[in-house]
Protein backbone atom coordinates (compact mmCIF):
# COMPACT_ATOMS: atom_id res chain seq x y z
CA UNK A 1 -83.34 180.17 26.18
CA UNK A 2 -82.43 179.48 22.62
CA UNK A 3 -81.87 175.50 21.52
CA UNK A 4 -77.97 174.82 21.68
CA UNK A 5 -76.81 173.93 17.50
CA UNK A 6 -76.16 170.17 19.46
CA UNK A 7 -80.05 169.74 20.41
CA UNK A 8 -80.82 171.17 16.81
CA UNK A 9 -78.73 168.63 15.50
CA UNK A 10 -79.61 166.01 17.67
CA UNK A 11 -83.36 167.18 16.53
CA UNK A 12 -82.59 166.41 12.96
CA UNK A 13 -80.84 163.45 12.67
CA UNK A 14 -83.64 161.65 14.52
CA UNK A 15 -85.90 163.51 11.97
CA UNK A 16 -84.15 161.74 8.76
CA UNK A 17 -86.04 158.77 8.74
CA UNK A 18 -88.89 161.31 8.56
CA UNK A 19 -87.40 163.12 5.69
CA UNK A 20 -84.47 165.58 4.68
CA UNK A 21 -85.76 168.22 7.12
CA UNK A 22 -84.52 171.92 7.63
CA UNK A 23 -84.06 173.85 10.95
CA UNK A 24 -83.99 177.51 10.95
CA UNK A 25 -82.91 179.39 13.76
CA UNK A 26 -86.42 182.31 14.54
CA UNK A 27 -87.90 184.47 17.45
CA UNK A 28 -84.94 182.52 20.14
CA UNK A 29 -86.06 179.23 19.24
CA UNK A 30 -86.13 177.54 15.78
CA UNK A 31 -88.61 176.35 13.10
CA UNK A 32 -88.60 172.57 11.50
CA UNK A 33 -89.65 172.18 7.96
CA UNK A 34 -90.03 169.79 5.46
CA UNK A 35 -90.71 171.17 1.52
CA UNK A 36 -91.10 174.36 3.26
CA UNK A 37 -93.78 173.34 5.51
CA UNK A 38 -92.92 174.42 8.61
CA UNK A 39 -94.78 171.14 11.47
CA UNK A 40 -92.70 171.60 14.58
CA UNK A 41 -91.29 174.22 16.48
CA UNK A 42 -88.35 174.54 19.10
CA UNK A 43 -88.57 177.03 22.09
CA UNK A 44 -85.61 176.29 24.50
CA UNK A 45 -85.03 172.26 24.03
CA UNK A 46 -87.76 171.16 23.80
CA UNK A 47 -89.76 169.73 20.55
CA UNK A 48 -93.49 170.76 19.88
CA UNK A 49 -95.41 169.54 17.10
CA UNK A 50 -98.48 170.98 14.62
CA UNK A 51 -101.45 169.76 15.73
CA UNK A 52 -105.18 170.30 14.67
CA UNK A 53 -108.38 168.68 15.13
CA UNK A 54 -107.60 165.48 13.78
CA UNK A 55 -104.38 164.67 15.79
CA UNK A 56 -104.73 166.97 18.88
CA UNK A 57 -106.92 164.10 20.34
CA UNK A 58 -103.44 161.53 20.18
CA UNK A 59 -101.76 164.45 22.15
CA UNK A 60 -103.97 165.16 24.53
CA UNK A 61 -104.62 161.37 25.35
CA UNK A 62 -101.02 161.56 26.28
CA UNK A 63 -101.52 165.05 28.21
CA UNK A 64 -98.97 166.23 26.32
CA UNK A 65 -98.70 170.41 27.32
CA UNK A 66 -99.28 173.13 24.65
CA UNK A 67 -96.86 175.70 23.54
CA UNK A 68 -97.84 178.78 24.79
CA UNK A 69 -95.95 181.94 25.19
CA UNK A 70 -96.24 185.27 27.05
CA UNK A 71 -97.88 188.02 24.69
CA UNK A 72 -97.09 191.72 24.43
CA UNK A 73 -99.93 192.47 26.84
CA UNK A 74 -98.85 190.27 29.35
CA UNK A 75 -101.47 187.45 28.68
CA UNK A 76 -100.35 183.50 28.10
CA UNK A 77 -100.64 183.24 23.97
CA UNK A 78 -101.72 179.49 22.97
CA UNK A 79 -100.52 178.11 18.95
CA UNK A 80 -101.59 174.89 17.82
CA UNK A 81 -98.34 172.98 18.74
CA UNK A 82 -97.93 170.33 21.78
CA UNK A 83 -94.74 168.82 23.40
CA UNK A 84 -93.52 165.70 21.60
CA UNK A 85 -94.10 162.94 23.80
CA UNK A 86 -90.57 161.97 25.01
CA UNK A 87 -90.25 158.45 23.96
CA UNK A 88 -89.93 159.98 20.01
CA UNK A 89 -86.15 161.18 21.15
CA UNK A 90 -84.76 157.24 21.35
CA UNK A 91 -87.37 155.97 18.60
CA UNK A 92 -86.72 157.37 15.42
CA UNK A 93 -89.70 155.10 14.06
CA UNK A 94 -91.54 156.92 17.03
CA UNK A 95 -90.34 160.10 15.60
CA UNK A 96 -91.19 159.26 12.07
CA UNK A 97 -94.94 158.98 12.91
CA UNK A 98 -95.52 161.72 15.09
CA UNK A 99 -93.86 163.83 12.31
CA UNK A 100 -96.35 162.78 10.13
CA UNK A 101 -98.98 163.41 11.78
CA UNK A 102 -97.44 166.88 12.54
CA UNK A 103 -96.94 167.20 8.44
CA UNK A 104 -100.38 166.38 7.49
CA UNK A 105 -101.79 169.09 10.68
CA UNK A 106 -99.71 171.30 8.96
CA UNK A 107 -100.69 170.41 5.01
CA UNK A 108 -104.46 170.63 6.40
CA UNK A 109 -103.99 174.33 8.20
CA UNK A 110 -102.10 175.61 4.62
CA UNK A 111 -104.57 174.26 2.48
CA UNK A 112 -107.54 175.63 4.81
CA UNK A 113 -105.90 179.31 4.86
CA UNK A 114 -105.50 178.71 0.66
CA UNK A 115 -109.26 177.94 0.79
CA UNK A 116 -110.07 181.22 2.65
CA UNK A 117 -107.77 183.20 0.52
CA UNK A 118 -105.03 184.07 2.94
């Protein structure tokens, strides 16, 4: 199910404490950027976040779930995103600092592929 333009909205007005952030609408669900660094993702309504190893440990002390999708072959697909914990949609200072942490996963994985010259 695609996000609804409200949730999107909804989405980044308790992103603008974080920063002027973009939403684009891709693959039925919709990418979040910020100076075209893409660090969250939306796949129906719900919010998922770039993680790596130096923030996946804060998500998975909250057992926040993984996005994961259903591949071409048929098998469960895993990216390096989790669920937003829920408390970030009524705490825009919440918000604010699980987007960074999102921001810098996401600075990290571009400058690693840079390093390996992709």
């Amino acid at each position: 199910m695609a996000p609804s333009a409200e949730y999107l909205a909804f989405i980044k007005d308790q992103m603008s404490d974080f920063g002027p952030v973009s939403i684009k609408r891709m693959f039925g669900g919709a990418g979040v950027s910020l100076d075209d660094v893409n660090f969250a993702i939306i796949a129906g309504e719900i919010l998922y976040l770039k993680t790596d190893a130096v923030n996946e440990p804060d998500f998975a002390a909250e057992d926040l779930e993984p996005f994961s999708f259903e591949g071409r072959n048929g098998r469960r697909m895993q990216m390096s995103y989790r669920r937003a914990p829920p408390r970030v949609m009524d705490d825009a200072d919440e918000m604010t600092l699980w987007c960074r942490k999102a921001f810098e996963a996401a600075l990290r994985a571009r400058k690693s592929k840079r390093s390996i010259g992709l």
